[in-house]
N, C-alpha and C. Protein backbone atom coordinates (compact mmCIF):
# COMPACT_ATOMS: atom_id res chain seq x y z
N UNK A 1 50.97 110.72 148.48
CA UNK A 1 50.53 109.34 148.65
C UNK A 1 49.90 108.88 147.34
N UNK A 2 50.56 107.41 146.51
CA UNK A 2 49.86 107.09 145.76
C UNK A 2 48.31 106.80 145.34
N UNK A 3 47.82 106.96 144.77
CA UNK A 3 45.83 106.93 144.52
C UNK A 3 46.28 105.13 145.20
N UNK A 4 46.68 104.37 144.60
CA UNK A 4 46.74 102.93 145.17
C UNK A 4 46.54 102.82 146.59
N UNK A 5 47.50 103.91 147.13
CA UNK A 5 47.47 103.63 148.46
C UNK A 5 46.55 104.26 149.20
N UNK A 6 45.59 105.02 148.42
CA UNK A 6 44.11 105.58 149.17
C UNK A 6 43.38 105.01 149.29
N UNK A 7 43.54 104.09 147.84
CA UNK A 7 42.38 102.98 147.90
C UNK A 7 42.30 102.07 148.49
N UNK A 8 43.68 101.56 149.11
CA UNK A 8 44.44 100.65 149.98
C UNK A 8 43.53 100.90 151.67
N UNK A 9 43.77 102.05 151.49
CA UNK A 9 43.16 102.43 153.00
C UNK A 9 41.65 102.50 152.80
N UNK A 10 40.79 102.73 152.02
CA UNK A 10 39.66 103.24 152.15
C UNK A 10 39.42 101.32 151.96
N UNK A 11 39.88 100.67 151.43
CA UNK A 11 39.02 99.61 151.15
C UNK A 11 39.36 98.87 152.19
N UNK A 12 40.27 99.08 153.50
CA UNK A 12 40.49 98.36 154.49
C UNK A 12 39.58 99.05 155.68
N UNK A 13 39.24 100.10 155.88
CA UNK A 13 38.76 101.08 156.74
C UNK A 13 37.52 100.00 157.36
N UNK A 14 37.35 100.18 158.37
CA UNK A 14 36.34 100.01 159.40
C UNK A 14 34.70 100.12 159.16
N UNK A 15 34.28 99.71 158.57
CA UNK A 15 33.23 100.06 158.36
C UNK A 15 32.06 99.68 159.04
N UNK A 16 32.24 98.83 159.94
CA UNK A 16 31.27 99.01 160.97
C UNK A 16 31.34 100.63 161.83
N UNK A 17 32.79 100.96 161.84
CA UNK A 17 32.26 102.59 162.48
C UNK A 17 31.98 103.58 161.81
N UNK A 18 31.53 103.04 160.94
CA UNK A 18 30.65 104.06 159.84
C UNK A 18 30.21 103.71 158.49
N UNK A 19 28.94 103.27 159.35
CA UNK A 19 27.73 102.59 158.39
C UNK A 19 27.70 103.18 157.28
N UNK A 20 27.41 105.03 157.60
CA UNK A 20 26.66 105.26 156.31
C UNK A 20 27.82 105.36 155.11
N UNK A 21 28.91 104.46 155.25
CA UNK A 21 29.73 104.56 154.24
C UNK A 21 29.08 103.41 153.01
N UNK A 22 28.12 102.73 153.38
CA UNK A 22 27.95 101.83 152.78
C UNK A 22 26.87 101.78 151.52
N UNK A 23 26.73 103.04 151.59
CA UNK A 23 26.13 103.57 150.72
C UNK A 23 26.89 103.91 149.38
N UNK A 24 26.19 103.63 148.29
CA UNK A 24 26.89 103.62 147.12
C UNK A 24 27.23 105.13 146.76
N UNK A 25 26.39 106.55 146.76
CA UNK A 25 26.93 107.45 145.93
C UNK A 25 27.84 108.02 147.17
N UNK A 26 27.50 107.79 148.16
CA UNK A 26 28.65 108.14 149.61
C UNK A 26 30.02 107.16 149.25
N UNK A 27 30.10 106.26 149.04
CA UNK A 27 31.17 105.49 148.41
C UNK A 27 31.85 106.24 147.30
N UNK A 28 31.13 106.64 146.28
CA UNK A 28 31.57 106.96 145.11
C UNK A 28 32.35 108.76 145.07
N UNK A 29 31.35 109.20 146.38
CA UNK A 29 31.90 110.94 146.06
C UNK A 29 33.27 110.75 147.30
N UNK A 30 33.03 109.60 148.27
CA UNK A 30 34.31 109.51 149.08
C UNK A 30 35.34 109.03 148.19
N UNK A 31 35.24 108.59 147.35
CA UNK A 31 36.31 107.99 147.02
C UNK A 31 36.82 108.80 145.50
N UNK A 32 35.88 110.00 145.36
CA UNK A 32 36.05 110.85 144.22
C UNK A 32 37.16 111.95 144.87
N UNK A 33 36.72 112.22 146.50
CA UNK A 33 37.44 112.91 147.04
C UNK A 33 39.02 112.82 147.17
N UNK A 34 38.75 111.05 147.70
CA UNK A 34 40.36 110.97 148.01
C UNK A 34 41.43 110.67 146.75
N UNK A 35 40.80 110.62 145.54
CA UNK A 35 41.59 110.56 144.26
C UNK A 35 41.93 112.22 144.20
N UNK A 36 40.83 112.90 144.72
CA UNK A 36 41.81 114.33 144.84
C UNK A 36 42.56 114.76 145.32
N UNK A 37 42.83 113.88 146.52
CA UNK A 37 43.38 114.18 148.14
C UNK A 37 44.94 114.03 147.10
N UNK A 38 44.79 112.78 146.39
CA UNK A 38 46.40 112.25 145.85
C UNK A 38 46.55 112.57 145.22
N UNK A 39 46.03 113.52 144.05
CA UNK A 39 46.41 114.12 143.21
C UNK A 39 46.97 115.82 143.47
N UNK A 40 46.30 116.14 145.01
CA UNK A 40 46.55 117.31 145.46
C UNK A 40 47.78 117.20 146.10
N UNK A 41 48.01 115.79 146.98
CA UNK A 41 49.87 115.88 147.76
C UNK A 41 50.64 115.04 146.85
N UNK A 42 50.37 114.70 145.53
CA UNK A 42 51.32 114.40 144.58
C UNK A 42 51.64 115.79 144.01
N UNK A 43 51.18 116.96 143.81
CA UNK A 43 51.23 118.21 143.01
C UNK A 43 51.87 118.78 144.40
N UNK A 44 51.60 118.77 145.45
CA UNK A 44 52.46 119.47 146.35
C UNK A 44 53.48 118.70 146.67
N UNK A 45 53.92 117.45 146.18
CA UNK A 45 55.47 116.96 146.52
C UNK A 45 56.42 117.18 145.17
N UNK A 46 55.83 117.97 144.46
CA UNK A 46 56.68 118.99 143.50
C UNK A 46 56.42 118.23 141.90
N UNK A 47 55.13 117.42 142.10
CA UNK A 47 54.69 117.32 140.76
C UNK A 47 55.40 115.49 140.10
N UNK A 48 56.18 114.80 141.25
CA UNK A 48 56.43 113.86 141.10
C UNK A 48 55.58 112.48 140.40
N UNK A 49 55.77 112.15 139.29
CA UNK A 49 54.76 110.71 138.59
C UNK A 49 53.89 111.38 137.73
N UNK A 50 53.82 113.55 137.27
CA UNK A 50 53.00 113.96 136.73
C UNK A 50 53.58 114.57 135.59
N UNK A 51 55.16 113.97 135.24
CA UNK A 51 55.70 114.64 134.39
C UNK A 51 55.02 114.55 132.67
N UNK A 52 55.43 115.46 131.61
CA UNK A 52 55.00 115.03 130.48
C UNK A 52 56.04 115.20 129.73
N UNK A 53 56.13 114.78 128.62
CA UNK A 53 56.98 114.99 127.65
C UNK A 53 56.66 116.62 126.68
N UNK A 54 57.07 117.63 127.28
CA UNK A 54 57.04 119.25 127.01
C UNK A 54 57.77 119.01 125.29
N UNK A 55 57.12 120.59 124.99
CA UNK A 55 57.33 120.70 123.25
C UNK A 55 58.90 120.36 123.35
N UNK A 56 59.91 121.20 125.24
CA UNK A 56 61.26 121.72 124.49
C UNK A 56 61.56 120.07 124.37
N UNK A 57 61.29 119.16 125.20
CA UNK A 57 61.60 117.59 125.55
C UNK A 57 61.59 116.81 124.73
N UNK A 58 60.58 117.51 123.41
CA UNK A 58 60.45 116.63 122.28
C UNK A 58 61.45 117.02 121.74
N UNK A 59 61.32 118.36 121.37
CA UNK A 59 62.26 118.99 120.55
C UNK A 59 63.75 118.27 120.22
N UNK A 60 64.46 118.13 121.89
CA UNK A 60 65.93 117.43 121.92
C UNK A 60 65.37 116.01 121.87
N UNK A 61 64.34 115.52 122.37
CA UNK A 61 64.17 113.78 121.52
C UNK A 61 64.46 114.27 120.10
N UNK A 62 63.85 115.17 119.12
CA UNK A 62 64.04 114.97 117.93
C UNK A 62 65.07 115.42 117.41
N UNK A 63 65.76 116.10 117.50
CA UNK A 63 67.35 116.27 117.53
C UNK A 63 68.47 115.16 117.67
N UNK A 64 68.13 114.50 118.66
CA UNK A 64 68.61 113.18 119.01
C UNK A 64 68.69 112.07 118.12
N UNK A 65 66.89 111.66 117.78
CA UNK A 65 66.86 110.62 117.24
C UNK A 65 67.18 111.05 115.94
N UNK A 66 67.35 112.41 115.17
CA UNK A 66 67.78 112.54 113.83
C UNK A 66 69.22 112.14 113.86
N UNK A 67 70.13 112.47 114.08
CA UNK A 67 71.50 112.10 114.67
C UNK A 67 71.69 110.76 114.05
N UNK A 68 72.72 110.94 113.17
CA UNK A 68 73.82 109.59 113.06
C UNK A 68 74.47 109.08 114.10
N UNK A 69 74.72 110.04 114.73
CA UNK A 69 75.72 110.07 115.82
C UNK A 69 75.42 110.31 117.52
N UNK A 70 76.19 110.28 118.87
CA UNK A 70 75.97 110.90 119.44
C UNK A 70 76.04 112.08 119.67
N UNK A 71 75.34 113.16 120.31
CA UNK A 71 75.52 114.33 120.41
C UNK A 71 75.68 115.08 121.97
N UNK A 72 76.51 116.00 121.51
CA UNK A 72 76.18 116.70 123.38
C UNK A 72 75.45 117.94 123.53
N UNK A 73 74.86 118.14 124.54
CA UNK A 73 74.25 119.15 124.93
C UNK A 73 74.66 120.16 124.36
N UNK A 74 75.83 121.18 123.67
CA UNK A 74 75.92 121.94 123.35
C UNK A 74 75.72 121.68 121.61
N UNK A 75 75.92 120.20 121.55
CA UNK A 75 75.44 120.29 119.81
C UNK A 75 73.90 120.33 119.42
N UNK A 76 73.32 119.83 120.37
CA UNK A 76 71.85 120.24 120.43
C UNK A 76 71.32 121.66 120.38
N UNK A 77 72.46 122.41 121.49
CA UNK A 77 72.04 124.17 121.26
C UNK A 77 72.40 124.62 120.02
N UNK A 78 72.91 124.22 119.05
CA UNK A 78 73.30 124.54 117.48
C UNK A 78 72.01 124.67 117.47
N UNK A 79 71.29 123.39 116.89
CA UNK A 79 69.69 122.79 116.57
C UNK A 79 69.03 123.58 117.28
N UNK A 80 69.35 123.90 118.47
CA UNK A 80 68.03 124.30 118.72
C UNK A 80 68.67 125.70 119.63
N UNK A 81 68.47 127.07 118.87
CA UNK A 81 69.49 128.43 119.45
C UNK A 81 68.51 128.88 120.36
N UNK A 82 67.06 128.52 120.42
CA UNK A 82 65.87 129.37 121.29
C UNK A 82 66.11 128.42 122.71
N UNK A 83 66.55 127.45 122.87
CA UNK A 83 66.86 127.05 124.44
C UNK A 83 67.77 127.60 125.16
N UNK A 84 68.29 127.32 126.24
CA UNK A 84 68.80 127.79 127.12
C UNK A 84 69.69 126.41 127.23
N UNK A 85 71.10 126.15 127.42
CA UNK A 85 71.50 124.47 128.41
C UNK A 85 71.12 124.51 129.41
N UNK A 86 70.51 125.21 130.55
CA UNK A 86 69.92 124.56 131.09
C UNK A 86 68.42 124.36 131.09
N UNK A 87 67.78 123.81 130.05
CA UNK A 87 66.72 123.94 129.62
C UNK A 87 67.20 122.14 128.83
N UNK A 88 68.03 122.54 127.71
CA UNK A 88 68.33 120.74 127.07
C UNK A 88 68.53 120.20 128.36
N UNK A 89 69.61 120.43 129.21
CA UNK A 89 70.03 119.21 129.78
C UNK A 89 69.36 118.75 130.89
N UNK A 90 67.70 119.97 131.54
CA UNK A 90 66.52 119.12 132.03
C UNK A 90 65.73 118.16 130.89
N UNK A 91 65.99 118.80 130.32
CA UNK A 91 65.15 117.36 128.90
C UNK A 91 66.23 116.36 128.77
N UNK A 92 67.53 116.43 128.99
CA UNK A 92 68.06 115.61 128.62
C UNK A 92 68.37 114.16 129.84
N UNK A 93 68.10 115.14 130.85
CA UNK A 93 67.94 114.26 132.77
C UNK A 93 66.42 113.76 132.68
N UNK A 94 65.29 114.55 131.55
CA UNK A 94 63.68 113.80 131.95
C UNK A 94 64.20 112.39 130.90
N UNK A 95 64.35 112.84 129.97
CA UNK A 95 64.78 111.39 128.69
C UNK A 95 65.78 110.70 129.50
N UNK A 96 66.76 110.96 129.66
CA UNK A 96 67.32 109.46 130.47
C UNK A 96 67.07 108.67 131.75
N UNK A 97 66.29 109.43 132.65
CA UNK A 97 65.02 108.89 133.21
C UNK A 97 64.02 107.89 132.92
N UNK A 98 63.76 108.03 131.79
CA UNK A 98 62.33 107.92 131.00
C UNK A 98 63.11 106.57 130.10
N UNK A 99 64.74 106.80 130.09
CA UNK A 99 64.61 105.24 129.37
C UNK A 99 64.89 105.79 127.93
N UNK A 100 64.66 106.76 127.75
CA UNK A 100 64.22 107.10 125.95
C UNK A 100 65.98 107.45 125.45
N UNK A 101 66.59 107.67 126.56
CA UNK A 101 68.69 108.39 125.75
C UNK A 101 69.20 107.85 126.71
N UNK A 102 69.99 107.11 126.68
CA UNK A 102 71.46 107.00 127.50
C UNK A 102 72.19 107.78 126.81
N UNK A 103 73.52 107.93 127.78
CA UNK A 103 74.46 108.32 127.84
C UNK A 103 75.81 107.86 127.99
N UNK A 104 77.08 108.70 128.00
CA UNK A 104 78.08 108.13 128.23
C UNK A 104 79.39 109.39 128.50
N UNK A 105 80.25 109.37 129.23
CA UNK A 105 81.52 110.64 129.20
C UNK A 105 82.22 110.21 128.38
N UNK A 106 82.70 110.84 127.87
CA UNK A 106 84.65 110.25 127.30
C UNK A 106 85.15 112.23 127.16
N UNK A 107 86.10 112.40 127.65
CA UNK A 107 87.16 113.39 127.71
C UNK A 107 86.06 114.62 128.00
N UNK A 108 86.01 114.54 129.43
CA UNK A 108 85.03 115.43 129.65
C UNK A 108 83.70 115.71 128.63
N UNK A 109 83.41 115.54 127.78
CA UNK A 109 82.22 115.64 127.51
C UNK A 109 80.98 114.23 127.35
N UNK A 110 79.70 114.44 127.92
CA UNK A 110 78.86 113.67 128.05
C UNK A 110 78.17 113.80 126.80
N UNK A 111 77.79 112.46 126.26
CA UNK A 111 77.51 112.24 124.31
C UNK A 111 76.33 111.81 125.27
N UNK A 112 74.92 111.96 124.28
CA UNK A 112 74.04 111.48 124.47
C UNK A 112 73.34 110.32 123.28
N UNK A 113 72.84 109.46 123.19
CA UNK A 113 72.01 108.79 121.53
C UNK A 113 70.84 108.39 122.01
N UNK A 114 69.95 107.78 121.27
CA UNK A 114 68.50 107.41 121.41
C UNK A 114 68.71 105.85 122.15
N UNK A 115 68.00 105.10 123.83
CA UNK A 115 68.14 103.74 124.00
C UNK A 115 68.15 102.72 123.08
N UNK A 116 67.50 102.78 121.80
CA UNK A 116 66.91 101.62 121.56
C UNK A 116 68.22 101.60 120.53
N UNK A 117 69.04 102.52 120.03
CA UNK A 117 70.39 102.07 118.97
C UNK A 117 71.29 101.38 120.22
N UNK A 118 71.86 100.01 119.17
CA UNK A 118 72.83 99.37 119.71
C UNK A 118 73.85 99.79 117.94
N UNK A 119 74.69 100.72 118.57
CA UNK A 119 75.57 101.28 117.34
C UNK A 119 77.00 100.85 117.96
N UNK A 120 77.88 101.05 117.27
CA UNK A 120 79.32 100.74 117.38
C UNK A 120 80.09 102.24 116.56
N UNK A 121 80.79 102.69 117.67
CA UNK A 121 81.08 103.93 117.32
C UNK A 121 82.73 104.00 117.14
N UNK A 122 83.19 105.27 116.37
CA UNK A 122 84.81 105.52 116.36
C UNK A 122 85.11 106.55 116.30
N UNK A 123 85.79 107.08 117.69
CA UNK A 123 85.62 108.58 117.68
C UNK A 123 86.82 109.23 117.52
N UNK A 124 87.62 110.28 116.52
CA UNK A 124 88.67 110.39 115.99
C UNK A 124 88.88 111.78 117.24
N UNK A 125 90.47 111.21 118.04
CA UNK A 125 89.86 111.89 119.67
C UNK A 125 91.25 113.80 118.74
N UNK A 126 91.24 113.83 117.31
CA UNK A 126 91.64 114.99 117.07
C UNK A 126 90.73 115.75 116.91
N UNK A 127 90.31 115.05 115.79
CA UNK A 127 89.27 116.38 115.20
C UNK A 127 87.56 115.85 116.14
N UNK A 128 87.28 115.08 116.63
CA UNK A 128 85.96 114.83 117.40
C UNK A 128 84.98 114.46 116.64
N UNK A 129 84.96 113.83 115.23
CA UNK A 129 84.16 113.39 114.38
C UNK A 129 84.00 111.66 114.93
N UNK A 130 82.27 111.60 114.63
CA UNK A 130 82.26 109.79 115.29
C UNK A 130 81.82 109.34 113.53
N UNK A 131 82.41 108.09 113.58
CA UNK A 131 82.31 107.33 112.74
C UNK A 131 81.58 106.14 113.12
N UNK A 132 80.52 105.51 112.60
CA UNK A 132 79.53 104.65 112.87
C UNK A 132 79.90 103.73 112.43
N UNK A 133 80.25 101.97 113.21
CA UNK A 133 80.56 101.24 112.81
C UNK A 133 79.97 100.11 112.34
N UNK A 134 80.18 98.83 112.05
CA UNK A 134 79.27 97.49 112.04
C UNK A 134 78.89 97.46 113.10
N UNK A 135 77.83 96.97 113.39
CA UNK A 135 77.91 96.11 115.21
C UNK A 135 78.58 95.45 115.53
N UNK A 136 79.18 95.47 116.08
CA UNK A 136 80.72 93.98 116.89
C UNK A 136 80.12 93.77 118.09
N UNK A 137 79.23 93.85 119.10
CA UNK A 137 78.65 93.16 119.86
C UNK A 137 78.16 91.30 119.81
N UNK A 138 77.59 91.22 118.72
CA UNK A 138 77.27 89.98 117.89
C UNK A 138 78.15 89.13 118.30
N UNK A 139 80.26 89.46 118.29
CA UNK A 139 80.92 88.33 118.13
C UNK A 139 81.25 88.85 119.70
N UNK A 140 81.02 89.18 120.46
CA UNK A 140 81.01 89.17 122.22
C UNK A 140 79.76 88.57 122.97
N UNK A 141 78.53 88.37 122.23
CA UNK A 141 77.54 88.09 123.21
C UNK A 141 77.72 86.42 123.41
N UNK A 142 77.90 85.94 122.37
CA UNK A 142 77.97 84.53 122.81
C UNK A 142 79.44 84.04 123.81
N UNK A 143 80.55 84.78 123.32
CA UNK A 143 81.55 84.47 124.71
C UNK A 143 80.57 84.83 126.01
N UNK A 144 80.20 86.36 125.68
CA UNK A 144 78.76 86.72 127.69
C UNK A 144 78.46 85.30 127.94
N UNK A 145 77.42 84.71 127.21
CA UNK A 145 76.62 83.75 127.79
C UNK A 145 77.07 82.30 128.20
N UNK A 146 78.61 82.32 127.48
CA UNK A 146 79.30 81.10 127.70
C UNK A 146 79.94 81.43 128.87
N UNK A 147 80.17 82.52 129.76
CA UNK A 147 80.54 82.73 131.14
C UNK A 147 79.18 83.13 131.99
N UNK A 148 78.30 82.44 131.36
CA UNK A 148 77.08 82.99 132.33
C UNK A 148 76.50 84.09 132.57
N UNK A 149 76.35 85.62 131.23
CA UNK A 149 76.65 87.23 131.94
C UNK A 149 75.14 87.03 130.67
N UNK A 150 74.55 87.98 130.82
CA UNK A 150 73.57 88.25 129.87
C UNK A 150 73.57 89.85 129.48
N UNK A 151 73.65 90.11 128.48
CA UNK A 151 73.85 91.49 128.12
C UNK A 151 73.01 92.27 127.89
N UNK A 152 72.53 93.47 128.73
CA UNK A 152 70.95 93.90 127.96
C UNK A 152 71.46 94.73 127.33
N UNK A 153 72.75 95.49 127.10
CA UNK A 153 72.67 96.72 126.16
C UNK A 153 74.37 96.70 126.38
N UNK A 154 74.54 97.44 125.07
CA UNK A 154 76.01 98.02 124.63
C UNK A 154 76.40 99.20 124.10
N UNK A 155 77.55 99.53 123.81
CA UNK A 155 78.52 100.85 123.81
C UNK A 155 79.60 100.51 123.33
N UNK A 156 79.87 100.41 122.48
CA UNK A 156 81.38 99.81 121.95
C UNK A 156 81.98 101.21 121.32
N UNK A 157 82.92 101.94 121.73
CA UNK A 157 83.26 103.05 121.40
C UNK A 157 85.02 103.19 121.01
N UNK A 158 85.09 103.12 120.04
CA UNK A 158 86.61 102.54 119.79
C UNK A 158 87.23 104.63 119.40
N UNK A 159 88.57 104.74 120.19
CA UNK A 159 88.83 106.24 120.12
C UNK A 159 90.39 105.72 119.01
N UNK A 160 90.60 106.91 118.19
CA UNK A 160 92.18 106.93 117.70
C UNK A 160 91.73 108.38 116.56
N UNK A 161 92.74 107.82 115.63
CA UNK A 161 92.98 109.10 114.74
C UNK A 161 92.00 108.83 113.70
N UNK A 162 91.01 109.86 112.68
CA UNK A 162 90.33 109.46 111.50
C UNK A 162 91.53 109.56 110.53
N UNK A 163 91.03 109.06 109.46
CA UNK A 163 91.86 108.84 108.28
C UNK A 163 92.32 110.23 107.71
N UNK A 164 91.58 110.96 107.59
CA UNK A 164 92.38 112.54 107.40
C UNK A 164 92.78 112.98 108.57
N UNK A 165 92.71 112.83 109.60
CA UNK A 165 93.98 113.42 110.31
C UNK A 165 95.02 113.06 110.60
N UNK A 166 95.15 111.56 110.58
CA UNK A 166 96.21 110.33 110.30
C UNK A 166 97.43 110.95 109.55
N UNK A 167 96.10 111.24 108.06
CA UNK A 167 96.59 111.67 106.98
C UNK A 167 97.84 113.27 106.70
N UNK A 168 97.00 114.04 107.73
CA UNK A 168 97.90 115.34 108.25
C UNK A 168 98.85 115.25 109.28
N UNK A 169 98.63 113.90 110.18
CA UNK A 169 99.87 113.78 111.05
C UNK A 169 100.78 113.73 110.63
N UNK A 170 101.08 112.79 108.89
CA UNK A 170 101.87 112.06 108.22
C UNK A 170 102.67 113.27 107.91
N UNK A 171 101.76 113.97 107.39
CA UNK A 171 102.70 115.16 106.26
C UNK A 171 103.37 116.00 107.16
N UNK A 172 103.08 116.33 108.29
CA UNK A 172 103.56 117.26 109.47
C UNK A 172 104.71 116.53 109.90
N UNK A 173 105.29 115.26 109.81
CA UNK A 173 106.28 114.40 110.39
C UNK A 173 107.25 114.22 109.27
């Protein structure tokens, strides 16, 4: 039960059937109590609203936000060989929670980047190298708003061949 909702109750409670609540340090140690009460069945409903951002949590934030690019969970275990995946990809479920990484699939693998980049990406689907583009969102938001759509965020992910592998398709043909 939220502390809000203790206080919710204690400040509605009856207090004609029990005067001596009206007492100030009886007020103060009751109500010292029931901030424990919620802090004790918030820790027994498995720690829910008490999360923190842990060293490993930073760690793949900082992995992340160094990144040109997106990365996946197993390019993070490069960076970082003392985790476990399943160790990134609870940091990587607390951060996209938290607002701090979206995500995205393309060909079975899930890329992760930091929320706050609005990047324009090109991902060469041979060799798996992303290439970072201009933003091209810019010349789509004003068509959005001329059909009424408001855009809070983008992903523009354009897939084909990079220029050296283009380049090796050529010679192989």
């Amino acid at each position: 039960m939220p502390f809000e909702a203790c206080l919710l109750f204690f400040v509605n409670f009856p207090k004609h059937a029990y005067p001596q609540l009206t007492s100030q340090s009886v007020c103060g140690s009751i109500l010292l109590q029931m901030k424990m009460i919620c802090i004790f069945s918030t820790l027994r409903a498995g720690g829910k609203g008490m999360e923190r951002l842990t060293k490993n949590r930073k760690r793949v934030r900082e992995v992340l936000f160094s990144s040109e690019h997106p990365l996946t969970a197993y390019d993070i275990s490069k960076e970082c060989p003392e985790m476990s995946l399943t160790t990134i990809y609870r940091a990587l479920d607390y951060l996209v929670r938290k607002g701090q990484v979206k995500s995205f699939t393309f060909n079975q693998y899930t890329y992760f980047l930091p929320s706050e980049r609005h990047e324009d990406f090109f991902l060469c689907t041979s060799c798996g190298k992303f290439f970072q583009l201009e933003c091209l969102a810019g010349s789509y938001e004003q068509n959005l708003r001329e059909r009424g759509m408001i855009p809070s965020d983008h992903l523009i992910l354009i897939t084909g061949l990079c220029n050296e592998c283009n380049e090796k398709l050529r010679v192989r043909i």
